[in-house]
Protein backbone atom coordinates (compact mmCIF):
# COMPACT_ATOMS: atom_id res chain seq x y z
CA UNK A 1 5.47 -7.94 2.07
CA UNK A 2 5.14 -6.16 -1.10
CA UNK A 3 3.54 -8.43 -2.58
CA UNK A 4 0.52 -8.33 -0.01
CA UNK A 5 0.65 -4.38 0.44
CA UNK A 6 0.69 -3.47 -2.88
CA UNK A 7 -2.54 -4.32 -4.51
CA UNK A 8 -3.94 -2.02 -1.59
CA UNK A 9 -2.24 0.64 -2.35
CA UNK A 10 -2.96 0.30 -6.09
CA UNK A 11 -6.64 -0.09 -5.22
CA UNK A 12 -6.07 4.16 -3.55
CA UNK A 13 -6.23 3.11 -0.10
CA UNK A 14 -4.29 5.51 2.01
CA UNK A 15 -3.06 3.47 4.82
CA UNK A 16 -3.15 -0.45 6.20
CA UNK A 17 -3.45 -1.68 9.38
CA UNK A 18 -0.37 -3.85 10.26
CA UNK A 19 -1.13 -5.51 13.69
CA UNK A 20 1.08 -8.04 14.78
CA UNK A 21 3.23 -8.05 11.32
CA UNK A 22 4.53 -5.37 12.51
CA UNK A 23 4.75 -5.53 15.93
CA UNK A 24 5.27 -9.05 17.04
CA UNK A 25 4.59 -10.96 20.62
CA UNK A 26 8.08 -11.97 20.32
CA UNK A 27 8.73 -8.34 20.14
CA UNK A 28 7.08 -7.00 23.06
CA UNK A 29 8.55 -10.09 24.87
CA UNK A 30 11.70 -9.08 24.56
CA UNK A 31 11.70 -5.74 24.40
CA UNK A 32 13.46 -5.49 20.92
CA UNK A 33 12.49 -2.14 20.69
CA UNK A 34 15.28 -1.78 17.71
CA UNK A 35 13.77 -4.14 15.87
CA UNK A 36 10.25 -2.37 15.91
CA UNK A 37 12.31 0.53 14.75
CA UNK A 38 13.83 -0.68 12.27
CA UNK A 39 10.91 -2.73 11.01
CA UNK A 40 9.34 0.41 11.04
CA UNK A 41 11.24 1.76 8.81
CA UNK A 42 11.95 -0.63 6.40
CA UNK A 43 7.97 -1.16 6.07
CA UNK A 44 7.22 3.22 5.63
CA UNK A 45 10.49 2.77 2.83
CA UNK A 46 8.39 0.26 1.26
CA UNK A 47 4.94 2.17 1.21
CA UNK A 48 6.78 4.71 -0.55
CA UNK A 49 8.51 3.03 -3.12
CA UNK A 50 4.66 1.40 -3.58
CA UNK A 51 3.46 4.41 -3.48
CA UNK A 52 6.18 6.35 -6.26
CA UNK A 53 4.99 4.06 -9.07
């Protein structure tokens, strides 16, 4: 969440480790390989906007 990433990124780390926030057991269960994607994305779109302010 942003509320979680941010203060990291306002602290001038340069990246995060995500683990299984991002890529869930349910996930590799199923083989929801869209859903990594577009988790993916939507969690680089927020590191940017984070990282624009």
């Amino acid at each position: 969440t942003e509320e979680s990433l941010r203060p990291w990124f306002e602290a001038g780390v340069v990246a995060v480790g995500m683990g299984s926030k991002l890529v869930s057991a349910d996930i590799l269960k199923d083989g929801a390989w869209d859903k990594l994607e577009q988790r993916s994305k939507d969690t680089v779109a927020l590191i940017k906007s984070i990282r624009a302010l």
